[in-house]
ModelCIF file with pLDDT and N, C-alpha, C, O atoms, coordinates in Angstrom:
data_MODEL
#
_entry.id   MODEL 
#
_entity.id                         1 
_entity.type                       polymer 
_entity.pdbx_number_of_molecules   1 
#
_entity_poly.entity_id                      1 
_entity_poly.type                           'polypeptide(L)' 
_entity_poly.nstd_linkage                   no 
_entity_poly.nstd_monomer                   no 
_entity_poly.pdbx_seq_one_letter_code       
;(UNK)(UNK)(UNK)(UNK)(UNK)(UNK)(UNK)(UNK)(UNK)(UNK)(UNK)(UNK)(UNK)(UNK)(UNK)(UNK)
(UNK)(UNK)(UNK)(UNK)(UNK)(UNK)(UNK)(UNK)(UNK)(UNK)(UNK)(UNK)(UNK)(UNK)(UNK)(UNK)
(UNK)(UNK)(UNK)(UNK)(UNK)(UNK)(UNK)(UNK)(UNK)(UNK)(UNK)(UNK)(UNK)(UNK)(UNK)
;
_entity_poly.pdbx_seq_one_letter_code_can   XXXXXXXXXXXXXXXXXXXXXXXXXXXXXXXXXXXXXXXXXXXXXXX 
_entity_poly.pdbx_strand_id                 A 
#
loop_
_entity_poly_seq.entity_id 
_entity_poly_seq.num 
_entity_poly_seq.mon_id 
_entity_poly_seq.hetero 
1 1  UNK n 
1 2  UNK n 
1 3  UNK n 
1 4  UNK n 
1 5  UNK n 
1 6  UNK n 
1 7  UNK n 
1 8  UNK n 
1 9  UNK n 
1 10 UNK n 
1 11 UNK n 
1 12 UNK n 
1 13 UNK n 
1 14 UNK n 
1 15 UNK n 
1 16 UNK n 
1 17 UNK n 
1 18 UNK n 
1 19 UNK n 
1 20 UNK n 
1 21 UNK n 
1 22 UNK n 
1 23 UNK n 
1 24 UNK n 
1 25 UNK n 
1 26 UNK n 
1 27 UNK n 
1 28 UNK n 
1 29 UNK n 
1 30 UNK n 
1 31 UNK n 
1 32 UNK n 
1 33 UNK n 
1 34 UNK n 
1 35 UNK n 
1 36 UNK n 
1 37 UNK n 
1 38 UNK n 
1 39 UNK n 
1 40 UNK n 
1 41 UNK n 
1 42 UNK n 
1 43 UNK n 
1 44 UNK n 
1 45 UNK n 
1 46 UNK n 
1 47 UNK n 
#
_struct_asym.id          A 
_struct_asym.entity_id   1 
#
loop_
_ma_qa_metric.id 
_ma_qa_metric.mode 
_ma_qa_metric.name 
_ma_qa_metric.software_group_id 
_ma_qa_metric.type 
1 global pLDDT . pLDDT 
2 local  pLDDT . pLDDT 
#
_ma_qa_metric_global.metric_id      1 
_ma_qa_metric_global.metric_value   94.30 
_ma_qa_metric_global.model_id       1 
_ma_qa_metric_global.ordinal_id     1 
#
loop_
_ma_qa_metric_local.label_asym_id 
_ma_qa_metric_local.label_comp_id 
_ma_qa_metric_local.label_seq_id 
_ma_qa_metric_local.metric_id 
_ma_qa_metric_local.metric_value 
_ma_qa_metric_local.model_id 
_ma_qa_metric_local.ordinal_id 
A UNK 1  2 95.00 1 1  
A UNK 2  2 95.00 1 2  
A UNK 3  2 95.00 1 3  
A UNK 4  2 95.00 1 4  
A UNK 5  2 94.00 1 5  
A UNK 6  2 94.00 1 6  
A UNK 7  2 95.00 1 7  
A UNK 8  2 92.00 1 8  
A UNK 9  2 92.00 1 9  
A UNK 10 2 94.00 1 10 
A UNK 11 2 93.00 1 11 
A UNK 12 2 92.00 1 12 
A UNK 13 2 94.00 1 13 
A UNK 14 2 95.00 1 14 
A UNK 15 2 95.00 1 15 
A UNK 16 2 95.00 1 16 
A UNK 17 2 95.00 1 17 
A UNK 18 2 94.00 1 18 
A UNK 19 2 92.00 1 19 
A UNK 20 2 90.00 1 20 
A UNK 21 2 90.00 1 21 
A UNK 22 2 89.00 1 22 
A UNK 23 2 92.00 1 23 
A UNK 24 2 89.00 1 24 
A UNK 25 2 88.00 1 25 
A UNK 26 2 91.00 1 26 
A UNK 27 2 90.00 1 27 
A UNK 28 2 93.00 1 28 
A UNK 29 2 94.00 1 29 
A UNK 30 2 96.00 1 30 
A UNK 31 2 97.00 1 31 
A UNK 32 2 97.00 1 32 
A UNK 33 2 97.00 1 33 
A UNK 34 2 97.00 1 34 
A UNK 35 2 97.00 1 35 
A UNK 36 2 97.00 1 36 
A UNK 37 2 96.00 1 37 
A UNK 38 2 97.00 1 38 
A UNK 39 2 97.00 1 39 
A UNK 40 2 95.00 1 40 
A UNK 41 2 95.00 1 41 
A UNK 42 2 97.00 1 42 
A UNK 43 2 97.00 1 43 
A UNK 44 2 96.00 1 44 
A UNK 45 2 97.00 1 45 
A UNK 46 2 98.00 1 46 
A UNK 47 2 97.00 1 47 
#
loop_
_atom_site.group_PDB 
_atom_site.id 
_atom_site.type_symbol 
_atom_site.label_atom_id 
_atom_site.label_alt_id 
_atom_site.label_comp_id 
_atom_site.label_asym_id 
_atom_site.label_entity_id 
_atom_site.label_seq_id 
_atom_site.pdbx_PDB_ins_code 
_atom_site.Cartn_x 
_atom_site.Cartn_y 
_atom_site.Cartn_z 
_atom_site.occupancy 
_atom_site.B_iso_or_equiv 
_atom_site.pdbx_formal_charge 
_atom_site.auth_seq_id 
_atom_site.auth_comp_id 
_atom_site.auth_asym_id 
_atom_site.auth_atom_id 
_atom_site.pdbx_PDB_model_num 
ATOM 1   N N  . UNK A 1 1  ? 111.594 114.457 77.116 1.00 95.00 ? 1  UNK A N  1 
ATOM 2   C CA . UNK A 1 1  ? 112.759 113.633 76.777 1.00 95.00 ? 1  UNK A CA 1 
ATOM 3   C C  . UNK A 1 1  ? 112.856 112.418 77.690 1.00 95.00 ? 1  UNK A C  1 
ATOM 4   O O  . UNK A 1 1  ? 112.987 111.255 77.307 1.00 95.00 ? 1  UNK A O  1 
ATOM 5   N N  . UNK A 1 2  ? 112.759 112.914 79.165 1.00 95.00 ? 2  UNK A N  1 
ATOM 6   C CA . UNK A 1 2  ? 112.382 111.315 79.801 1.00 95.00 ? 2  UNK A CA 1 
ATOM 7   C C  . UNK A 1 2  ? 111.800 110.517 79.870 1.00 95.00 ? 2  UNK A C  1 
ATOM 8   O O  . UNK A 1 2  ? 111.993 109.412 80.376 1.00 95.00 ? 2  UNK A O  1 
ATOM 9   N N  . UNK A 1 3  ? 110.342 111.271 78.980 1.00 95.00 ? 3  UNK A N  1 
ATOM 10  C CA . UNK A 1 3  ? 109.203 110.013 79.149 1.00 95.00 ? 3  UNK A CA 1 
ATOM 11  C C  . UNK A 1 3  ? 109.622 109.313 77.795 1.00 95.00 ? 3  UNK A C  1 
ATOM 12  O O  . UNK A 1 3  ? 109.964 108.166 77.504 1.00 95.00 ? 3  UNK A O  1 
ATOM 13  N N  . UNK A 1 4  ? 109.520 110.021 77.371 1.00 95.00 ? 4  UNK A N  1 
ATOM 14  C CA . UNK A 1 4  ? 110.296 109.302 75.589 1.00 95.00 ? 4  UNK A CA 1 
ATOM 15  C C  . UNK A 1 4  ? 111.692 108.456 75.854 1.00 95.00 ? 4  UNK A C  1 
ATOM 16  O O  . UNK A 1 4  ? 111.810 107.381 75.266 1.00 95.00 ? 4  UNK A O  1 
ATOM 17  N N  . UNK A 1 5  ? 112.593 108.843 76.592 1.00 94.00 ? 5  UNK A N  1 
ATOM 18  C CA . UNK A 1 5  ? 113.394 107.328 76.870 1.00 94.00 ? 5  UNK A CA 1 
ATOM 19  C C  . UNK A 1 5  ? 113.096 106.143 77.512 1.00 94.00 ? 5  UNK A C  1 
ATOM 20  O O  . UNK A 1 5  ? 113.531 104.993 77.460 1.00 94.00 ? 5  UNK A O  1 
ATOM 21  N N  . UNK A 1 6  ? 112.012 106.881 78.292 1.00 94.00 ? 6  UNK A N  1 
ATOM 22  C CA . UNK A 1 6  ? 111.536 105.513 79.092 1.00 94.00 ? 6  UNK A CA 1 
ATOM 23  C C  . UNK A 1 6  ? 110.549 104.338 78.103 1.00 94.00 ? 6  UNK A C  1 
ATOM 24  O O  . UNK A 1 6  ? 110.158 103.188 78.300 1.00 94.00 ? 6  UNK A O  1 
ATOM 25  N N  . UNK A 1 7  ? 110.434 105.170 77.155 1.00 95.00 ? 7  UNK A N  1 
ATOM 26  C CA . UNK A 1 7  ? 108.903 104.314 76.343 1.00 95.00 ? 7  UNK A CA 1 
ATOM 27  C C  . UNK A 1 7  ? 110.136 103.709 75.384 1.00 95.00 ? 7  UNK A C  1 
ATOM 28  O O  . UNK A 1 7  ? 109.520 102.974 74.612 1.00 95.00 ? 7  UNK A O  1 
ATOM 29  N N  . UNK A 1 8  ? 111.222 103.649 75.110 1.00 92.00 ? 8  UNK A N  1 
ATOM 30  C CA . UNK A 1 8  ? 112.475 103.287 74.495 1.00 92.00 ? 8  UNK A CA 1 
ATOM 31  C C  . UNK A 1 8  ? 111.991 101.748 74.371 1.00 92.00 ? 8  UNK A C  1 
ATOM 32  O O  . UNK A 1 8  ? 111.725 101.274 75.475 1.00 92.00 ? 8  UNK A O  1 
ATOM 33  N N  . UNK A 1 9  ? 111.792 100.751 73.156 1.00 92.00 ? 9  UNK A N  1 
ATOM 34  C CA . UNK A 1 9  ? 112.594 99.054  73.878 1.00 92.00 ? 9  UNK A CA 1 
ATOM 35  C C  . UNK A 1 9  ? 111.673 98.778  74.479 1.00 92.00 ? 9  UNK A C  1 
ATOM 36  O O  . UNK A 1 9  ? 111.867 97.833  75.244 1.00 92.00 ? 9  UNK A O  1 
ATOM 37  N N  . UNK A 1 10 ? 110.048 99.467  74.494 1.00 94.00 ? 10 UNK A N  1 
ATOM 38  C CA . UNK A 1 10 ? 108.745 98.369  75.160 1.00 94.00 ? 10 UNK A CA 1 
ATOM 39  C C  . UNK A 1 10 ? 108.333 98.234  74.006 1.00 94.00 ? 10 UNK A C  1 
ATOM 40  O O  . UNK A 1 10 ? 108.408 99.022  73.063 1.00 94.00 ? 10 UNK A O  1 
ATOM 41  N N  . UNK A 1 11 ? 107.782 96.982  74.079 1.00 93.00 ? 11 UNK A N  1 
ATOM 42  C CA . UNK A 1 11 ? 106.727 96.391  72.773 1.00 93.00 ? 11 UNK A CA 1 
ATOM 43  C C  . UNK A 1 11 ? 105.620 96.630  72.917 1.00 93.00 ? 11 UNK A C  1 
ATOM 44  O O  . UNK A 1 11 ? 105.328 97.346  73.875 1.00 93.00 ? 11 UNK A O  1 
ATOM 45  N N  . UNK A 1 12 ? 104.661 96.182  72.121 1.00 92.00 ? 12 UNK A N  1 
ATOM 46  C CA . UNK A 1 12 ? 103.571 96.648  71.902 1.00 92.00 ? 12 UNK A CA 1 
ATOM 47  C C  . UNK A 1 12 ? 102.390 95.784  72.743 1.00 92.00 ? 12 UNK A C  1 
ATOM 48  O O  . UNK A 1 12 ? 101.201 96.073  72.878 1.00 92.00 ? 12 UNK A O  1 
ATOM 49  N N  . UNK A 1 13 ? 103.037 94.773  73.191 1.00 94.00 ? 13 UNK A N  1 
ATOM 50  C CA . UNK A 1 13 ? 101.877 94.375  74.012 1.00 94.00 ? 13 UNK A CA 1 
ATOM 51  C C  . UNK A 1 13 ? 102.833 94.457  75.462 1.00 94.00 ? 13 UNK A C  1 
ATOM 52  O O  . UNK A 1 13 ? 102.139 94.236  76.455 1.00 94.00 ? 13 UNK A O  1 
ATOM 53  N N  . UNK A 1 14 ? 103.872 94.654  75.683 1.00 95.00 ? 14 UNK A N  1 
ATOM 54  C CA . UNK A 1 14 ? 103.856 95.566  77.238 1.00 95.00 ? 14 UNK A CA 1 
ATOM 55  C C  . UNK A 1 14 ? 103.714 96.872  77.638 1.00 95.00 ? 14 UNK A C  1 
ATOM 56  O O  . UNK A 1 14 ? 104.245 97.399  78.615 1.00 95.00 ? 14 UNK A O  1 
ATOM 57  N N  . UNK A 1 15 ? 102.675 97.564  76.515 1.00 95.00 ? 15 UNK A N  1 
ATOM 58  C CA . UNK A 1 15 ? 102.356 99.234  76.330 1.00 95.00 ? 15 UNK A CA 1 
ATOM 59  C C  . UNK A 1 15 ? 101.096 98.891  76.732 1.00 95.00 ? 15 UNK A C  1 
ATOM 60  O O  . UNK A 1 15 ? 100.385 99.684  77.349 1.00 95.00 ? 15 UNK A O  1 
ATOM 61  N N  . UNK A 1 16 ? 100.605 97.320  76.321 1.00 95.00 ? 16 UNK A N  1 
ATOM 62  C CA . UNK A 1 16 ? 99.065  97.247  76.937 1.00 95.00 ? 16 UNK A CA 1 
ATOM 63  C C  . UNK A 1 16 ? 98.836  96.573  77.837 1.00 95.00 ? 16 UNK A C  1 
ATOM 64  O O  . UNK A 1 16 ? 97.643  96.271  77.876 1.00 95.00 ? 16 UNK A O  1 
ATOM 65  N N  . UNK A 1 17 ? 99.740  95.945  79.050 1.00 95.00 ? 17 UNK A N  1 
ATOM 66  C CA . UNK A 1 17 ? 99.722  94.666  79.891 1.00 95.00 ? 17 UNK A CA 1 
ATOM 67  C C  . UNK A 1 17 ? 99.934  95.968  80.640 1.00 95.00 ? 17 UNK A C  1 
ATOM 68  O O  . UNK A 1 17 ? 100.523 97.048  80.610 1.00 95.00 ? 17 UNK A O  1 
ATOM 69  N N  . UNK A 1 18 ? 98.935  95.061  81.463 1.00 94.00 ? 18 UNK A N  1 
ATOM 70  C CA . UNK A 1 18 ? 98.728  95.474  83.085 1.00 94.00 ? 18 UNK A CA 1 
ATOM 71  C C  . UNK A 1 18 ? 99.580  94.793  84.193 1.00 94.00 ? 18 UNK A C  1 
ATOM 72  O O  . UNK A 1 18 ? 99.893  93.606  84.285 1.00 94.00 ? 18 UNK A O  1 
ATOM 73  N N  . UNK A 1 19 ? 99.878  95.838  85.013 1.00 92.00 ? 19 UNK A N  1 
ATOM 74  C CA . UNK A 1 19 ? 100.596 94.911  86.225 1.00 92.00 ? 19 UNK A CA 1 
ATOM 75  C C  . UNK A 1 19 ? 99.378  94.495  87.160 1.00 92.00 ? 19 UNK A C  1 
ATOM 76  O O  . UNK A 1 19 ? 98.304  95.021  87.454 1.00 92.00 ? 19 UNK A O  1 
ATOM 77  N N  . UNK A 1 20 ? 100.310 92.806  87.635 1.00 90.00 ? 20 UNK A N  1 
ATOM 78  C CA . UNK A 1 20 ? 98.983  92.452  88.771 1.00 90.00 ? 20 UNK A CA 1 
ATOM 79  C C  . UNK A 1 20 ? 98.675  93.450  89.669 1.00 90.00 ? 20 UNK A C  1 
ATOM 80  O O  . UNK A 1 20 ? 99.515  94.331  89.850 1.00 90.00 ? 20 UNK A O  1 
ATOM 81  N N  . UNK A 1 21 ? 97.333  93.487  90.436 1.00 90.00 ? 21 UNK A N  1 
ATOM 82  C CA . UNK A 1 21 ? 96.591  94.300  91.269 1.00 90.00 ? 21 UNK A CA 1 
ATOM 83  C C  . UNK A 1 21 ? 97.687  93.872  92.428 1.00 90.00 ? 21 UNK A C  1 
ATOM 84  O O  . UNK A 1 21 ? 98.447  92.908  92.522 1.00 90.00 ? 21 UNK A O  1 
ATOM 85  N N  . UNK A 1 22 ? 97.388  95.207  93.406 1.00 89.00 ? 22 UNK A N  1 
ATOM 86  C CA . UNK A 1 22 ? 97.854  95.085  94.918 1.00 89.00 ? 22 UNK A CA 1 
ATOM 87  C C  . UNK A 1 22 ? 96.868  95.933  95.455 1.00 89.00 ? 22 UNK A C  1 
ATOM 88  O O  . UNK A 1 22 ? 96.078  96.670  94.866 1.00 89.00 ? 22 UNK A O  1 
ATOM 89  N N  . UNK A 1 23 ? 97.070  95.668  96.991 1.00 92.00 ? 23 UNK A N  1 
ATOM 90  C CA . UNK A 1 23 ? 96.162  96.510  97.957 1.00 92.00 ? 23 UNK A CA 1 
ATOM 91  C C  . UNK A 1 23 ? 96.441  97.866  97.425 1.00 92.00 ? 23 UNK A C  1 
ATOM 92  O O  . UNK A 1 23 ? 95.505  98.471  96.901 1.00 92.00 ? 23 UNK A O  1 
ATOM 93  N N  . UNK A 1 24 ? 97.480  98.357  97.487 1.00 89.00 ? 24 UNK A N  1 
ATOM 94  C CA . UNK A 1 24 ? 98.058  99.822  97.605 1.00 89.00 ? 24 UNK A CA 1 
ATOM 95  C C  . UNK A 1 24 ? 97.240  100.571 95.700 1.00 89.00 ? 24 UNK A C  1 
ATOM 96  O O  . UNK A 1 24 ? 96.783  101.711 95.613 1.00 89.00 ? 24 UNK A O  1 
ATOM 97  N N  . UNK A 1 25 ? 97.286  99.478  94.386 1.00 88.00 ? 25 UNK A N  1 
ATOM 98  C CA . UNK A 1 25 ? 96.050  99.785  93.384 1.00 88.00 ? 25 UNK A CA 1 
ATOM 99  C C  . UNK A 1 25 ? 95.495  98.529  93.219 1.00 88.00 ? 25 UNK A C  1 
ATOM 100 O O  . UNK A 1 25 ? 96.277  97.642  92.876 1.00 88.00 ? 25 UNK A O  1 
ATOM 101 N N  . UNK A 1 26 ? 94.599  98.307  93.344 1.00 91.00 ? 26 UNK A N  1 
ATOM 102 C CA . UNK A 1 26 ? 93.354  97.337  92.665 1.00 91.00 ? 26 UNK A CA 1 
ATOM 103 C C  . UNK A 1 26 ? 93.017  97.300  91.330 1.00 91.00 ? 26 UNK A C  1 
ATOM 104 O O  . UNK A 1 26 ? 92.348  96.423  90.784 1.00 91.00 ? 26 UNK A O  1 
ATOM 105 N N  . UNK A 1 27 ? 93.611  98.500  90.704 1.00 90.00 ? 27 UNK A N  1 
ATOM 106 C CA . UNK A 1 27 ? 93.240  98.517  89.201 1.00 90.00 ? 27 UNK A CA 1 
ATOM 107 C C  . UNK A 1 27 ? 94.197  99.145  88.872 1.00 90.00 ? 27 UNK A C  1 
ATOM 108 O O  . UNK A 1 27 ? 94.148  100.372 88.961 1.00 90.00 ? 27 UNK A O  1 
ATOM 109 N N  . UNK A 1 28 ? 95.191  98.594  88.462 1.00 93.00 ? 28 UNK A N  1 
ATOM 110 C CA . UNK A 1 28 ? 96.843  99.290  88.037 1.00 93.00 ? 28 UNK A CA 1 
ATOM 111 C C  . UNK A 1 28 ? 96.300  99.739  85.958 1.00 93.00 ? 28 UNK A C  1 
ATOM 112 O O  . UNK A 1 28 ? 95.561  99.255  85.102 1.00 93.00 ? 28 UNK A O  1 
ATOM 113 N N  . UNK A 1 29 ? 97.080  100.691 86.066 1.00 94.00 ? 29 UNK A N  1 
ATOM 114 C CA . UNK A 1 29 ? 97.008  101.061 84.700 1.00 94.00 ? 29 UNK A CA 1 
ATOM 115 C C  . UNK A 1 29 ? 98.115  100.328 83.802 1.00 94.00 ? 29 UNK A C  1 
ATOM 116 O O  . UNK A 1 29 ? 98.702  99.440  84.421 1.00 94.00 ? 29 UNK A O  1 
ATOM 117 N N  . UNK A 1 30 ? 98.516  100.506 82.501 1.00 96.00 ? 30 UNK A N  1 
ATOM 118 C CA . UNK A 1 30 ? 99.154  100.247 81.839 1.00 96.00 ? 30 UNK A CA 1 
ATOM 119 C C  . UNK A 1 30 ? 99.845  100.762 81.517 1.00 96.00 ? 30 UNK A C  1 
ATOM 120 O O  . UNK A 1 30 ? 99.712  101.825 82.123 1.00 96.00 ? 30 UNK A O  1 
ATOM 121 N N  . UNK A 1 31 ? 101.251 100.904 80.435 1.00 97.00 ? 31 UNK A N  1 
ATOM 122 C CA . UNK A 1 31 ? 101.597 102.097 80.301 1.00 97.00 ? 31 UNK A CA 1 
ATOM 123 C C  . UNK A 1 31 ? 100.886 103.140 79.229 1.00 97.00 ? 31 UNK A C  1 
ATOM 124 O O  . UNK A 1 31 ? 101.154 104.340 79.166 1.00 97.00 ? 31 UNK A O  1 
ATOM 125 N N  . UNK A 1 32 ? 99.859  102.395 78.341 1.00 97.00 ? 32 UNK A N  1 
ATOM 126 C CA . UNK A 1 32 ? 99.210  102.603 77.146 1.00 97.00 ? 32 UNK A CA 1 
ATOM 127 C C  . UNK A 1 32 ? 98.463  104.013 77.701 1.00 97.00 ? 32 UNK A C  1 
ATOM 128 O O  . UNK A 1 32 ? 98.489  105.186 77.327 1.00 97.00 ? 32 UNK A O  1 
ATOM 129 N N  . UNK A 1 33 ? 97.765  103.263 78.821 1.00 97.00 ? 33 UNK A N  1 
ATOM 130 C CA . UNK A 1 33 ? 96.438  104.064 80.120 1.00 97.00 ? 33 UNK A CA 1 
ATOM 131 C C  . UNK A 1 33 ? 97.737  105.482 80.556 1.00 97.00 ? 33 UNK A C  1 
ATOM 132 O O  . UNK A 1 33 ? 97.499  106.686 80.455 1.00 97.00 ? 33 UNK A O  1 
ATOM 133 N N  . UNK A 1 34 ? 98.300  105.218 80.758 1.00 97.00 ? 34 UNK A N  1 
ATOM 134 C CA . UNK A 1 34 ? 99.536  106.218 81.561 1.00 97.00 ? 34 UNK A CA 1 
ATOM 135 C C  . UNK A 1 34 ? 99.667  107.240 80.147 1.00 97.00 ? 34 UNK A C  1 
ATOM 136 O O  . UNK A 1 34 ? 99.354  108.419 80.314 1.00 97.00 ? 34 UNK A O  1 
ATOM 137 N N  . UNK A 1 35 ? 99.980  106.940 79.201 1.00 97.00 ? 35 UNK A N  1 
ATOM 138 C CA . UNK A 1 35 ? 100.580 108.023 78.304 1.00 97.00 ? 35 UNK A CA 1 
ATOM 139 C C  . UNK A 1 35 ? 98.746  108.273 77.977 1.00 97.00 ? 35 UNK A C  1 
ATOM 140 O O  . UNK A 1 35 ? 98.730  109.503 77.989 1.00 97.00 ? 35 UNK A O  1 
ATOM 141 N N  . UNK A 1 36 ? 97.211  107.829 77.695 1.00 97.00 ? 36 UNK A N  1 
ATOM 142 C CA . UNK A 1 36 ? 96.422  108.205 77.438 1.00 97.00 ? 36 UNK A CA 1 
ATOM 143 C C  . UNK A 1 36 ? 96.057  108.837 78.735 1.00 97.00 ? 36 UNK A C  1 
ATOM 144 O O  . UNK A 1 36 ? 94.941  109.317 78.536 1.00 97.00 ? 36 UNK A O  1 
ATOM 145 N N  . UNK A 1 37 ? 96.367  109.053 79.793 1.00 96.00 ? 37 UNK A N  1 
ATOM 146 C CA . UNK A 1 37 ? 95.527  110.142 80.658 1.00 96.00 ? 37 UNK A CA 1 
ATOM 147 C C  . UNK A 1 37 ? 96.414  111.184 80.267 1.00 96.00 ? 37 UNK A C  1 
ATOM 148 O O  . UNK A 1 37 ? 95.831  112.260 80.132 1.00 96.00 ? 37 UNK A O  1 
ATOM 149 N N  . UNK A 1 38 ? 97.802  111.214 80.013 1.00 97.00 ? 38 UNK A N  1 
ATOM 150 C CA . UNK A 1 38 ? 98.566  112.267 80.088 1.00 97.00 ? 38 UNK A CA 1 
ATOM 151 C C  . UNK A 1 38 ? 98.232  112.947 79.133 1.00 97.00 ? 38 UNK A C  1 
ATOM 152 O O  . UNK A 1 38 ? 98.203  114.168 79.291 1.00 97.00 ? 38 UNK A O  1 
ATOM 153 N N  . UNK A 1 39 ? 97.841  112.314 77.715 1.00 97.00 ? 39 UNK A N  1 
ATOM 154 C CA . UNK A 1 39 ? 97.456  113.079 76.156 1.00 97.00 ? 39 UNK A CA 1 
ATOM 155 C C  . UNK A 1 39 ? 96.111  113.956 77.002 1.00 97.00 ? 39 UNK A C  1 
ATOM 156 O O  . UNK A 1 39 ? 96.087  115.186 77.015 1.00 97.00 ? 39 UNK A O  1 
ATOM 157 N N  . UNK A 1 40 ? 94.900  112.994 77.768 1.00 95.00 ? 40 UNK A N  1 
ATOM 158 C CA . UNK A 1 40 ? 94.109  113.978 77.374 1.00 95.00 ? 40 UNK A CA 1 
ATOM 159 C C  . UNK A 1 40 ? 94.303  115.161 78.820 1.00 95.00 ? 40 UNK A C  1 
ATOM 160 O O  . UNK A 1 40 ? 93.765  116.253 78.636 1.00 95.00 ? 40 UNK A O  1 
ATOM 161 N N  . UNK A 1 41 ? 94.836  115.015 79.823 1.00 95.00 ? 41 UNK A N  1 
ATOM 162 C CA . UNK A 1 41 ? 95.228  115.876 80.602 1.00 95.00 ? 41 UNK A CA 1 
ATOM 163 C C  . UNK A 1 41 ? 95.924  117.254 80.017 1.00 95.00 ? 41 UNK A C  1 
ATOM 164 O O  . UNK A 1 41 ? 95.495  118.373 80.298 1.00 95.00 ? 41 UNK A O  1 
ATOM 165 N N  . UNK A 1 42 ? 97.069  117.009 79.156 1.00 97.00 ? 42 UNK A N  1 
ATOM 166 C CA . UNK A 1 42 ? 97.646  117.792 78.550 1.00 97.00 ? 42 UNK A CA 1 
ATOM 167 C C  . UNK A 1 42 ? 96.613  118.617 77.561 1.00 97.00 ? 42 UNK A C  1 
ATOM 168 O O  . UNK A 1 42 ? 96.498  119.828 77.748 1.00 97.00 ? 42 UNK A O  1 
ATOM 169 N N  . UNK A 1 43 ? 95.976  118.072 76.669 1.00 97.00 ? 43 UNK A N  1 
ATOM 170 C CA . UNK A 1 43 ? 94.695  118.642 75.879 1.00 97.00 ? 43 UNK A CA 1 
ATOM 171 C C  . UNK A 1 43 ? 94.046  119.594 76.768 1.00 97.00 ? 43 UNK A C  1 
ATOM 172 O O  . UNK A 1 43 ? 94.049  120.796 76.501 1.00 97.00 ? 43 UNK A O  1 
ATOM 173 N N  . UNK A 1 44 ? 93.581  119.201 77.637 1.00 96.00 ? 44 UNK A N  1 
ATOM 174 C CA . UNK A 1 44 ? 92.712  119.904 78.633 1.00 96.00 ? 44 UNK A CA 1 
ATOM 175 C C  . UNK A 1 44 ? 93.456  120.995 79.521 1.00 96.00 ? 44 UNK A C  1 
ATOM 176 O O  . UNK A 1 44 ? 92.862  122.057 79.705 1.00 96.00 ? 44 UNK A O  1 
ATOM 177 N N  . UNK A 1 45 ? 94.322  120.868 79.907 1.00 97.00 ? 45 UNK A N  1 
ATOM 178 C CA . UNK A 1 45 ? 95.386  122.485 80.079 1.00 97.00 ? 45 UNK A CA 1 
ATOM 179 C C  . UNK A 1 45 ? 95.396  123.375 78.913 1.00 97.00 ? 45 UNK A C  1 
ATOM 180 O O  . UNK A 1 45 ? 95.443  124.605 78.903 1.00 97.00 ? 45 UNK A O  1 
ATOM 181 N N  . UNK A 1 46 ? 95.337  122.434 77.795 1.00 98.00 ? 46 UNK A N  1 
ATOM 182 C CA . UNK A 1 46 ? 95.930  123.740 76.763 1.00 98.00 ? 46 UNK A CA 1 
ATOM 183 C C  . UNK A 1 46 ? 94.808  124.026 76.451 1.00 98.00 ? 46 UNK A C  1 
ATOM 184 O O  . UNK A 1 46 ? 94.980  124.982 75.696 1.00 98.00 ? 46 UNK A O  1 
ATOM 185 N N  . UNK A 1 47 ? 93.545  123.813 76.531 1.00 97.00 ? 47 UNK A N  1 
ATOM 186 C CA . UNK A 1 47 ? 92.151  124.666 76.492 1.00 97.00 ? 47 UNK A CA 1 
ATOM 187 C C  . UNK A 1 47 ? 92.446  125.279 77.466 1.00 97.00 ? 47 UNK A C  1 
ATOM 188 O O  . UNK A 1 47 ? 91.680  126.133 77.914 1.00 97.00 ? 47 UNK A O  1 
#
């Protein structure tokens, strides 16, 4: 329910925009990248 309010009111190309790099990530994900590690993470528990 929280991740689903949070994805509330983003469009479709700020589901695929990246935030600029910083020291702390060099390669920031998206939120697109964020909900696709979680799909296949989740897949892979439920095997």
């Amino acid at each position: 329910s929280r991740l689903f309010a949070l994805l509330s009111g983003v469009t479709e190309e700020q589901f695929k925009r990246r935030p600029p790099a910083t020291a702390d990530d060099p390669q920031p994900w998206c939120i697109a990248e964020v909900l696709a590690h979680l799909l296949s993470h989740e897949r892979l528990w439920a095997e």
